[in-house]
C-alpha atoms as a PDB file:
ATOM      1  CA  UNK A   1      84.966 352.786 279.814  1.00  0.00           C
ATOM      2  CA  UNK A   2      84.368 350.146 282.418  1.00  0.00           C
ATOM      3  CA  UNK A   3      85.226 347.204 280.027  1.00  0.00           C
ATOM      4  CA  UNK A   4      87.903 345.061 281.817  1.00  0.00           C
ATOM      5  CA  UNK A   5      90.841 344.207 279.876  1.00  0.00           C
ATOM      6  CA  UNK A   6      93.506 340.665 279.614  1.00  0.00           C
ATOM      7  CA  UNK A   7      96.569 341.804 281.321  1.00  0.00           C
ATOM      8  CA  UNK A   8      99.226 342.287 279.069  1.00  0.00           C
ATOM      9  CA  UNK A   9     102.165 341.494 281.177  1.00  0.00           C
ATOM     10  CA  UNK A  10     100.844 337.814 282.003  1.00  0.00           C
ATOM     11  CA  UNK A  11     103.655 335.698 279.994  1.00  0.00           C
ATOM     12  CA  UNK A  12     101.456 332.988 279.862  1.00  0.00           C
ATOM     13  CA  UNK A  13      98.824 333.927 278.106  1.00  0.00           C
ATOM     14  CA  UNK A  14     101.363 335.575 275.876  1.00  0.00           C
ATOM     15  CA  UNK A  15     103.020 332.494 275.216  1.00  0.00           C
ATOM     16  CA  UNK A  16      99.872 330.717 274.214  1.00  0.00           C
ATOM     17  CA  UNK A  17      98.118 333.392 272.093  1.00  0.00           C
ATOM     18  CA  UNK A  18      99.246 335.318 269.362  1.00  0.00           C
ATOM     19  CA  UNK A  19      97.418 338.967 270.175  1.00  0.00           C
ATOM     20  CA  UNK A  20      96.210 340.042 273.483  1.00  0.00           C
ATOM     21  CA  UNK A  21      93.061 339.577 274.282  1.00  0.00           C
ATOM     22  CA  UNK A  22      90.351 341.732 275.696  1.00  0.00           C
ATOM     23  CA  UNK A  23      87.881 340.126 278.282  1.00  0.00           C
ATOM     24  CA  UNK A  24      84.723 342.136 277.451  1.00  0.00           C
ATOM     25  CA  UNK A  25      80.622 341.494 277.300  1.00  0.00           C
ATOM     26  CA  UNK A  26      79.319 342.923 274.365  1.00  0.00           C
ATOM     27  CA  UNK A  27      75.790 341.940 272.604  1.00  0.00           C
ATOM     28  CA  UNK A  28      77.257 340.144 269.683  1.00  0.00           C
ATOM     29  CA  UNK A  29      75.763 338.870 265.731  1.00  0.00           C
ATOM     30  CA  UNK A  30      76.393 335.958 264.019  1.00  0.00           C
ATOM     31  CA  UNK A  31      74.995 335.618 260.611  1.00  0.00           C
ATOM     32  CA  UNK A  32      75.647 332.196 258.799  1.00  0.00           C
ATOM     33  CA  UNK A  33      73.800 331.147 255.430  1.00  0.00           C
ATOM     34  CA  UNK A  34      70.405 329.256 257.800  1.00  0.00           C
ATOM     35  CA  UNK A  35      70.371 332.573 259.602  1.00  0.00           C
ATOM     36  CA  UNK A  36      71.139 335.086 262.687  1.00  0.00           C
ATOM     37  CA  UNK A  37      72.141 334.227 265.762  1.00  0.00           C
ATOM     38  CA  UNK A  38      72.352 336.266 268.938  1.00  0.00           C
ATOM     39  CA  UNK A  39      74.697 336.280 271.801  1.00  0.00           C
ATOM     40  CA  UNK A  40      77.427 337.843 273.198  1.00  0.00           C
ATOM     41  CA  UNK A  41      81.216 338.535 272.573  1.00  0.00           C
ATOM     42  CA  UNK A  42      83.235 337.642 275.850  1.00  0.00           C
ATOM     43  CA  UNK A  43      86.293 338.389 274.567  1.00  0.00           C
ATOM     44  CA  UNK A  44      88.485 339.727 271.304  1.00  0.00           C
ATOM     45  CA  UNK A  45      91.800 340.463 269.589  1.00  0.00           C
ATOM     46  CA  UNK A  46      93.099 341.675 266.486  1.00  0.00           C
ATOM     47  CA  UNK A  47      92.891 338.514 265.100  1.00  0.00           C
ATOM     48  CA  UNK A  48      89.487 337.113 266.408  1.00  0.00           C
ATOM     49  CA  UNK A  49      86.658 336.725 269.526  1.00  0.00           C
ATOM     50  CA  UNK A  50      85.067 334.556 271.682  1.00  0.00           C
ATOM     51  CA  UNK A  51      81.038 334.250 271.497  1.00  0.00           C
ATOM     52  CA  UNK A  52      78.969 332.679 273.663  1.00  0.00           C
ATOM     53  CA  UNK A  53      75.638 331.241 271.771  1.00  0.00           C
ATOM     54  CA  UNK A  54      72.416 329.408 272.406  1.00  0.00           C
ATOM     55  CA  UNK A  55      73.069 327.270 269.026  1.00  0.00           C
ATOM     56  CA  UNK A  56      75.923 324.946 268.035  1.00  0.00           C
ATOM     57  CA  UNK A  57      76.919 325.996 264.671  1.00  0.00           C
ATOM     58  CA  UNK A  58      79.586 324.044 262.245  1.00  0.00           C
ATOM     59  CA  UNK A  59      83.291 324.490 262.409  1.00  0.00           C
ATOM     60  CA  UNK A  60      84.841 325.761 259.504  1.00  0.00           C
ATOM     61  CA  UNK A  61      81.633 327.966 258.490  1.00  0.00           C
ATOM     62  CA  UNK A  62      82.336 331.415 257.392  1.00  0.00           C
ATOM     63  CA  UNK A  63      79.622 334.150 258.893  1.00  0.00           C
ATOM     64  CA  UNK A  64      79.694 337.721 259.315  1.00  0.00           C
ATOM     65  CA  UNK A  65      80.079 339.215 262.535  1.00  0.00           C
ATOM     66  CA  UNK A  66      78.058 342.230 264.237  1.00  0.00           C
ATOM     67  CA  UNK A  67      79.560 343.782 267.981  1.00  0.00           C
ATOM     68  CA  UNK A  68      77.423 346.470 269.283  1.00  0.00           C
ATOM     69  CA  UNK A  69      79.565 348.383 271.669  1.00  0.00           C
ATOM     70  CA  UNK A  70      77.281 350.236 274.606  1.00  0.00           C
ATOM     71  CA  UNK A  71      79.566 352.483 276.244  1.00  0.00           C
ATOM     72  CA  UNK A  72      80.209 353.962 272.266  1.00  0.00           C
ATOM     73  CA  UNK A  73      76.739 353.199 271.059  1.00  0.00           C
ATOM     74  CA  UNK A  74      78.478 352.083 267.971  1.00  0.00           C
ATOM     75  CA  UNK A  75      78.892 348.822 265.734  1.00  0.00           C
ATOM     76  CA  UNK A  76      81.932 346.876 264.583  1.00  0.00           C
ATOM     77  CA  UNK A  77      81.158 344.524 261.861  1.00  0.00           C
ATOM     78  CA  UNK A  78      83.654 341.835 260.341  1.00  0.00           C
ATOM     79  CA  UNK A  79      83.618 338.412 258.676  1.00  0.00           C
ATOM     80  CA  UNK A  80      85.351 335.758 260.490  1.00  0.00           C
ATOM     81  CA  UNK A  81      85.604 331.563 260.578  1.00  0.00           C
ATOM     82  CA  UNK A  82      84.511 329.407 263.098  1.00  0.00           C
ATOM     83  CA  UNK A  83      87.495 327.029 264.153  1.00  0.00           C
ATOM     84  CA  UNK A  84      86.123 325.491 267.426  1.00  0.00           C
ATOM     85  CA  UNK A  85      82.957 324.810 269.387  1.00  0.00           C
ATOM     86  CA  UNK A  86      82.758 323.961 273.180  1.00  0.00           C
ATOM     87  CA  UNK A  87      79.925 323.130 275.074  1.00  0.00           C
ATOM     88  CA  UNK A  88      79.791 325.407 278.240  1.00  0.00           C
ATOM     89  CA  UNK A  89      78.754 324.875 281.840  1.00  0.00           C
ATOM     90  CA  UNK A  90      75.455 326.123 282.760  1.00  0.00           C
ATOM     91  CA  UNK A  91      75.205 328.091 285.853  1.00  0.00           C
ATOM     92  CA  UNK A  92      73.354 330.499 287.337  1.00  0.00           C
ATOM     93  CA  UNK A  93      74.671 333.411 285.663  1.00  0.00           C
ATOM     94  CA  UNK A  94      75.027 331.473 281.625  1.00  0.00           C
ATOM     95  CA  UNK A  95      72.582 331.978 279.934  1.00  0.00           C
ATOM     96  CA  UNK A  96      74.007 330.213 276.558  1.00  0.00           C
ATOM     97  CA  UNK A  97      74.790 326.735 276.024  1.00  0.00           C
ATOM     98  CA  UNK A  98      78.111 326.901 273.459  1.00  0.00           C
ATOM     99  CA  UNK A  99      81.179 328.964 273.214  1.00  0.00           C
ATOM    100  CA  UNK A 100      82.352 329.645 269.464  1.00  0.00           C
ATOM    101  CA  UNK A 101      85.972 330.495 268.659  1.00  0.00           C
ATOM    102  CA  UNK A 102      85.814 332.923 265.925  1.00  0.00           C
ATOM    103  CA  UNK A 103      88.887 334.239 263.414  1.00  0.00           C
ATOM    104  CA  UNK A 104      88.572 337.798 261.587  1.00  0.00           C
ATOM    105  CA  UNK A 105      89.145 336.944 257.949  1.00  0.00           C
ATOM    106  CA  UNK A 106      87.757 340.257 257.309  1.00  0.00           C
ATOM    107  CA  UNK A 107      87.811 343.322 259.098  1.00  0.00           C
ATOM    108  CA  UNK A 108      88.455 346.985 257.642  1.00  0.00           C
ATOM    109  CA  UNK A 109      91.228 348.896 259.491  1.00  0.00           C
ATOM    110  CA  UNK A 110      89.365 351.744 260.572  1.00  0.00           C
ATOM    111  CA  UNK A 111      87.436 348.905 262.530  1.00  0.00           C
ATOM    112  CA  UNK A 112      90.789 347.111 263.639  1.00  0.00           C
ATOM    113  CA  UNK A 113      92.421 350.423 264.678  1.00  0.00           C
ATOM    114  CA  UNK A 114      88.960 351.374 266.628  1.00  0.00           C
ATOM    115  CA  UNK A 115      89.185 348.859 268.867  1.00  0.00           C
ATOM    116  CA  UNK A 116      92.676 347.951 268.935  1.00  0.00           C
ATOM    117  CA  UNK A 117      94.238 351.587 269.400  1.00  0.00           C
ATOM    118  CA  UNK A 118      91.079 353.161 271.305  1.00  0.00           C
ATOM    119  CA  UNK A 119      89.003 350.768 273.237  1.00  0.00           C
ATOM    120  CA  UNK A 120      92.000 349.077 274.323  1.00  0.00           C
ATOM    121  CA  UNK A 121      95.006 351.130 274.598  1.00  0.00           C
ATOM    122  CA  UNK A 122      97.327 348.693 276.250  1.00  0.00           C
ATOM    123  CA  UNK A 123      97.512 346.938 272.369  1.00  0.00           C
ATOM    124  CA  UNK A 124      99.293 349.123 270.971  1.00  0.00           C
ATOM    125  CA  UNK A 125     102.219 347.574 271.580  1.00  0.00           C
ATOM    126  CA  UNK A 126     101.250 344.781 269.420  1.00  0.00           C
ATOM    127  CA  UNK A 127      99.429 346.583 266.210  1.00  0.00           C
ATOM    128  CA  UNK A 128     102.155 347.415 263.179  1.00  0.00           C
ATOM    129  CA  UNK A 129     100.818 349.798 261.688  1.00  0.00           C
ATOM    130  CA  UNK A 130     102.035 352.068 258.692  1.00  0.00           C
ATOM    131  CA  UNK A 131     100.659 355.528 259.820  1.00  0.00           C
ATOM    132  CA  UNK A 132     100.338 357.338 263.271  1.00  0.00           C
ATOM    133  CA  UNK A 133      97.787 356.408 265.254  1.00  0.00           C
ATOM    134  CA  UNK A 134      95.409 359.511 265.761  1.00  0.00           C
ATOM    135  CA  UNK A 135      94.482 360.367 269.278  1.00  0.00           C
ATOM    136  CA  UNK A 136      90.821 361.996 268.232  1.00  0.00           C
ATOM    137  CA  UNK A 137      89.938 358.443 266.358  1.00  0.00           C
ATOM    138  CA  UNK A 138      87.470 357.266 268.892  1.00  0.00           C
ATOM    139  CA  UNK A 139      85.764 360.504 269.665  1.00  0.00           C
ATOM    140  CA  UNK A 140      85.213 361.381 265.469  1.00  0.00           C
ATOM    141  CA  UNK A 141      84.246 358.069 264.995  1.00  0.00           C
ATOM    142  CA  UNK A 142      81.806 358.122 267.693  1.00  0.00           C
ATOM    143  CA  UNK A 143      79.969 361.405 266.577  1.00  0.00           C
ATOM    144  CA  UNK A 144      80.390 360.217 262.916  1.00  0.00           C
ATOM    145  CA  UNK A 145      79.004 356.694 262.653  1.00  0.00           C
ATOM    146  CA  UNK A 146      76.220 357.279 266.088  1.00  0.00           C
ATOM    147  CA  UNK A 147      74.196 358.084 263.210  1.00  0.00           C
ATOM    148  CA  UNK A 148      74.686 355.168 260.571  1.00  0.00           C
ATOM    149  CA  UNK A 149      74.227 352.710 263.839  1.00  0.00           C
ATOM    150  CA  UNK A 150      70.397 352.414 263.008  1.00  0.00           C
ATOM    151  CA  UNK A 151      71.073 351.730 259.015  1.00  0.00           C
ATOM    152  CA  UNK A 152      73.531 349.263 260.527  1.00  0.00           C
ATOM    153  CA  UNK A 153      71.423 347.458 262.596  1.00  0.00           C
ATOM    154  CA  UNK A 154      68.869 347.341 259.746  1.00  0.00           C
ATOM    155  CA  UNK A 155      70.971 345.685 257.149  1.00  0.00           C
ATOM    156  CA  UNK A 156      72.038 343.274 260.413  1.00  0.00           C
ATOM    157  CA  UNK A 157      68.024 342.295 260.558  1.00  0.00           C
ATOM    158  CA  UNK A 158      67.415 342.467 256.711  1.00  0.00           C
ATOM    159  CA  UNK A 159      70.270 340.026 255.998  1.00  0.00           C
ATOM    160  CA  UNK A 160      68.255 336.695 257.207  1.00  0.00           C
ATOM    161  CA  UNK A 161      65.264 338.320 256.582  1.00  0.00           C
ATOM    162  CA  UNK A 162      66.434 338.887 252.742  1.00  0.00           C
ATOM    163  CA  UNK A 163      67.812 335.047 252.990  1.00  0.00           C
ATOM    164  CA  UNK A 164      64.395 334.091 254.184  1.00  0.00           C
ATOM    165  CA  UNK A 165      62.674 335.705 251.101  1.00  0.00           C
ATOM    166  CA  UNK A 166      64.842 334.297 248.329  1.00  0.00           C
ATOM    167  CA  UNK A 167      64.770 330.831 250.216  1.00  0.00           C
ATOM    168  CA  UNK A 168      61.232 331.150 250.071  1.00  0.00           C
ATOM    169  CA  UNK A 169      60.511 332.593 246.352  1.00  0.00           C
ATOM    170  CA  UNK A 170      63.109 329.973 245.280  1.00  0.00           C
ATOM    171  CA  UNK A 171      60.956 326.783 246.864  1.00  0.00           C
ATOM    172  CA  UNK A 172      57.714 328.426 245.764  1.00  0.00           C
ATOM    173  CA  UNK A 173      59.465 328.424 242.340  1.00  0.00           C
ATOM    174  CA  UNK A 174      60.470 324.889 242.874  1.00  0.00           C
ATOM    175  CA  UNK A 175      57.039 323.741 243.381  1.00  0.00           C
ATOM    176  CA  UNK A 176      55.700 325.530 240.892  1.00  0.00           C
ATOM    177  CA  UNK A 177      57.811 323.627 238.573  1.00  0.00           C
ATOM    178  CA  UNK A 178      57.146 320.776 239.976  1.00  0.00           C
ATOM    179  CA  UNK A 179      53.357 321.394 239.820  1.00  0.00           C
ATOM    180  CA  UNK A 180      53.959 321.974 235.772  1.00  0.00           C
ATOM    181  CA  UNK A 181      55.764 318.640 235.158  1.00  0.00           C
ATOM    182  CA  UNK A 182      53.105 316.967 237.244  1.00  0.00           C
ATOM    183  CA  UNK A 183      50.119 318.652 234.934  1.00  0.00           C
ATOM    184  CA  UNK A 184      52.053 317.892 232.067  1.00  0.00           C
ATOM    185  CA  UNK A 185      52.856 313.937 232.998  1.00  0.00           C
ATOM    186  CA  UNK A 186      49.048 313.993 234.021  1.00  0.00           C
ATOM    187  CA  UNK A 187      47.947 315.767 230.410  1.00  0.00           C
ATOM    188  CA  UNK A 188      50.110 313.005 229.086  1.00  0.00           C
ATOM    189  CA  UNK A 189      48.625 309.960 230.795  1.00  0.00           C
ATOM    190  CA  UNK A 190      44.939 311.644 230.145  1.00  0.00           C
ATOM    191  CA  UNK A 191      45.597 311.407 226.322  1.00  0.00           C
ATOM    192  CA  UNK A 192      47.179 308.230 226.538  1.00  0.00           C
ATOM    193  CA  UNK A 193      43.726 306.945 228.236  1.00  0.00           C
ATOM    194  CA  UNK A 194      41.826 308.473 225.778  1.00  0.00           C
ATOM    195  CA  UNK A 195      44.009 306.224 223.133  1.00  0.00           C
ATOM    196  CA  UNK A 196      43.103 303.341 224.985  1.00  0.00           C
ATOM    197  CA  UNK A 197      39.983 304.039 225.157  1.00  0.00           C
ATOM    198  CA  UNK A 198      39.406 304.795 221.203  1.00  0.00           C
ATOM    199  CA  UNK A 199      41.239 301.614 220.599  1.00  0.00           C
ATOM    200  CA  UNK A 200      39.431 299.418 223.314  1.00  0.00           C
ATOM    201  CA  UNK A 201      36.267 301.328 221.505  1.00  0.00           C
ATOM    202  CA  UNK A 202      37.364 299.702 217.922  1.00  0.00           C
ATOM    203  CA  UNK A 203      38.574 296.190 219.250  1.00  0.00           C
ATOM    204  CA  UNK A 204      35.004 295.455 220.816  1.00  0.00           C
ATOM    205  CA  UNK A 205      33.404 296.996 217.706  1.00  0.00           C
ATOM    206  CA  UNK A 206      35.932 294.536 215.495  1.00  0.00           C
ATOM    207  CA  UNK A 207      34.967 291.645 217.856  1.00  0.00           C
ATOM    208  CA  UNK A 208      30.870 292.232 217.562  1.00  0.00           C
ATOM    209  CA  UNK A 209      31.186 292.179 213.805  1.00  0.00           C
ATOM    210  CA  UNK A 210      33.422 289.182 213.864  1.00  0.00           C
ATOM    211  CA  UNK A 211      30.796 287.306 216.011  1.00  0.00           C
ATOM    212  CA  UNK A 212      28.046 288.622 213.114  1.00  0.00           C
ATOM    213  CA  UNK A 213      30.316 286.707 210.742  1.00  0.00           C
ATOM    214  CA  UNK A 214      30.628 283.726 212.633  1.00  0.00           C
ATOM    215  CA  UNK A 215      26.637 283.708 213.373  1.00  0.00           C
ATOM    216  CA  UNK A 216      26.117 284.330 209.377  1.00  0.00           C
ATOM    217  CA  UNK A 217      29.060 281.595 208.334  1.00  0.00           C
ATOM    218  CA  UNK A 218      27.024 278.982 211.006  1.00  0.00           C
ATOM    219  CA  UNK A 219      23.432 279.647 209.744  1.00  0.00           C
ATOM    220  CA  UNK A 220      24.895 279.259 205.884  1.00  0.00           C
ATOM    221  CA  UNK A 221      26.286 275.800 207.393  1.00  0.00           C
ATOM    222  CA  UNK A 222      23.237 275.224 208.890  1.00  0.00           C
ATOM    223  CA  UNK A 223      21.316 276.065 205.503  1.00  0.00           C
ATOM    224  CA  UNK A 224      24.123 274.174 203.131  1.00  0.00           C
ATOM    225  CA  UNK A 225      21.761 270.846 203.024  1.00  0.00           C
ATOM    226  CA  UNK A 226      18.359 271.772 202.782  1.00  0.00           C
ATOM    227  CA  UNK A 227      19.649 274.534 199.878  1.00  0.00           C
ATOM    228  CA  UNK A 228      21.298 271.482 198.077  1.00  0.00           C
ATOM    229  CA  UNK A 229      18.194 269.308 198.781  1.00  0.00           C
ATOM    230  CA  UNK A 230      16.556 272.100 197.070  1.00  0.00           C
ATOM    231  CA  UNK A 231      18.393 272.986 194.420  1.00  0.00           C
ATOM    232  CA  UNK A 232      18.124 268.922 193.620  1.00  0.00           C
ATOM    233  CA  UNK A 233      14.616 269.401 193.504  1.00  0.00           C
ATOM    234  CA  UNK A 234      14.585 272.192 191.169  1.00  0.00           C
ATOM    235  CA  UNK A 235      16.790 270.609 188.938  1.00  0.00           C
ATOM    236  CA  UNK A 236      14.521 267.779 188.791  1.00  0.00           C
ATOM    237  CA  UNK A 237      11.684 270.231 188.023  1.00  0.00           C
ATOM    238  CA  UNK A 238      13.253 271.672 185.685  1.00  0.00           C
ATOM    239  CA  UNK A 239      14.265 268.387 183.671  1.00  0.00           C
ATOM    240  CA  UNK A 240      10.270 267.312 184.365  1.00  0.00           C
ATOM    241  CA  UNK A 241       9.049 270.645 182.582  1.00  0.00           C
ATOM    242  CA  UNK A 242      11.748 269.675 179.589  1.00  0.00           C
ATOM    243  CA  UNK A 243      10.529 266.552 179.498  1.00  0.00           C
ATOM    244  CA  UNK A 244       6.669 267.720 179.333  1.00  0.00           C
ATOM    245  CA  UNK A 245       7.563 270.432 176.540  1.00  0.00           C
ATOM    246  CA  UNK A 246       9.326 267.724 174.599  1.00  0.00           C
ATOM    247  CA  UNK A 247       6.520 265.465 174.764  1.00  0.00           C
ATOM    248  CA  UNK A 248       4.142 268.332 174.294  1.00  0.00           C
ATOM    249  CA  UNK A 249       5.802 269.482 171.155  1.00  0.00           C
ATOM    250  CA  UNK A 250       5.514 266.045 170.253  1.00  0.00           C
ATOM    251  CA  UNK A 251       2.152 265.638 170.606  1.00  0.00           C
ATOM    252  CA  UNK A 252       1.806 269.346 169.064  1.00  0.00           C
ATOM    253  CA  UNK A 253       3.913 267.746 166.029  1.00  0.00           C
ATOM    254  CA  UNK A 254       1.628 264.655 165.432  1.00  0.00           C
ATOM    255  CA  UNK A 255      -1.924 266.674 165.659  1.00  0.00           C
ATOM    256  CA  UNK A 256      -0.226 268.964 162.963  1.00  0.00           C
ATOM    257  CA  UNK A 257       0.526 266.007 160.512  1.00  0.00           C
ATOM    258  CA  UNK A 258      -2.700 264.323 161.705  1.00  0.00           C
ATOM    259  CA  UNK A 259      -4.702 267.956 160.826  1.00  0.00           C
ATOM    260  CA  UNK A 260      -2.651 267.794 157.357  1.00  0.00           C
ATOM    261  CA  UNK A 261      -3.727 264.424 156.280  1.00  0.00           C
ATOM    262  CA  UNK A 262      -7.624 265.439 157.130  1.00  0.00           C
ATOM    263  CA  UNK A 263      -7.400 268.451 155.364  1.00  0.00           C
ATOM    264  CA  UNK A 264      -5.911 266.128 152.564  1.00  0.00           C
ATOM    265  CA  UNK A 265      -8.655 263.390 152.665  1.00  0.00           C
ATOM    266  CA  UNK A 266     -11.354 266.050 153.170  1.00  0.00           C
ATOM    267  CA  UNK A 267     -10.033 267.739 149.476  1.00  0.00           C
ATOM    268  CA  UNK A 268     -10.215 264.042 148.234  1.00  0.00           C
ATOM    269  CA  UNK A 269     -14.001 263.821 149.455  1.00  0.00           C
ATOM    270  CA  UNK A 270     -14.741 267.362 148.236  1.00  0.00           C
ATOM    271  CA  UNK A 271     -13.495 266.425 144.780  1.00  0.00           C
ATOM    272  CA  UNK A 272     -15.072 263.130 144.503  1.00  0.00           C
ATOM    273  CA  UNK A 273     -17.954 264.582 144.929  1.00  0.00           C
ATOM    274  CA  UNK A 274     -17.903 267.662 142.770  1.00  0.00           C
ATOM    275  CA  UNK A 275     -16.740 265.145 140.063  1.00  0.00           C
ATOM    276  CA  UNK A 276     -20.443 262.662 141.203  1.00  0.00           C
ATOM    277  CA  UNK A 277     -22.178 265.857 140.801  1.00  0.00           C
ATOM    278  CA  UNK A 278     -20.891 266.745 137.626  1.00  0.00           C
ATOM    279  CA  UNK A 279     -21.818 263.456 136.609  1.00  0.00           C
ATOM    280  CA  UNK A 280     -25.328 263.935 137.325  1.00  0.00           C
END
């Protein structure tokens, strides 16, 4: 393995870092919760790495880690925090524009011991661990995992992809509620119209037969005299007509006595006469 390696004698760097560090280049993957990022790992320890991005993410974000080894053709995945973020110098040869400094908060110990007890033998000074270290680790887990790398790389691309769908079927829900309420607060204000409409409907219907009234109540003003005038008149009439019958029935009264008394003087005549005529 060509991979160069921190020296492990230098006291300085020992005297400023916890675990030795590994100055390597491998093709590295940072998932956080917007999405994947790729760069690459330019150095690592047991207790973290070094990634150079394109991006600036946010310190103290949690993301899961992906580090494709070539010379092995394998993948070590972990979960780490991101505790600093440096802008780096752009030259000729950088291609990226930040530096991330990364801490494992998980990592499995088969994955640990891979690359702390095979890749880089010269740490094995500084990993406790509780059972012998195996010689034949790298070279069974090489020809054992070679063939889960594709699955691994898949679930690597499906994560953001996944993220992507639910992000999407979650808005789409989202707007399809908020399409509902919208229909319903329309359906609302629709009836409501119609109310107003109905009772705008009855008001001018209330308000034409309340001008019929008026016009009725102003012509019966209008008529108020000339039916009193009239009425006058009639009563007059009808006190002339009285008047006429009384007289009438007077004069119907003294033709009857007058009638009597002729019938009476006529018998008188009559009588006179039989009585001449008997005489004769």
């Amino acid at each position: 393995m060509s991979t160069p390696l921190a020296d492990p004698t230098d006291r300085r760097t020992e005297s400023r870092r916890e675990h030795t560090r590994a100055v390597i280049e491998w093709p590295a993957t940072v998932i956080t919760s917007t999405g994947s990022y790729q760069g690459k790992a330019a150095n690592i320890s047991r207790g973290g790495a070094l990634i150079y991005l394109s991006e600036e993410l946010t310190i103290g974000e949690h993301v899961r880690l992906a580090f494709e080894i070539p010379d092995y053709q394998d993948v070590i995945v972990a979960k780490g925090e991101i505790l600093r973020i440096f802008v780096l110098k752009r030259g000729d040869e950088q291609e990226f524009s930040h530096g991330a400094a990364l801490q494992f908060t998980e990592i499995s110990d088969e994955n640990l011991r891979y690359f702390t007890g095979d890749i880089a033998p010269e740490w094995k000074a500084d990993y406790k661990d509780t059972g012998p270290i195996r010689t034949d680790i790298a070279s069974k887990k090489v020809s054992g995992s070679t063939s889960y790398l594709p699955w691994i790389l898949v679930i690597i691309l499906l994560i953001p992809l996944c993220y992507f769908v639910y992000e999407t079927t979650q808005r789409k829900q989202d707007d399809e509620n908020l399409v509902s309420a919208v229909e319903r607060k329309l359906l609302i204000i629709e009836e409501q119209i119609h109310s107003l409409q109905n009772s705008l409907d009855l008001l001018t219907s209330l308000e034409g037969q309340l001008n019929d009234l008026q016009l009725e109540v102003s012509n019966i003003t209008n008529r108020l005299p000339t039916a009193i005038s009239i009425e006058r008149i009639r009563q007059q009439i009808n006190d002339q007509n009285n008047e006429i019958e009384r007289i009438t029935q007077k004069i119907q009264n003294i033709n009857e006595s007058n009638l009597n008394n002729s019938e009476k003087d006529q018998q008188k005549i009559e009588e006179q006469q039989y009585y001449v005529v008997q005489k004769g």
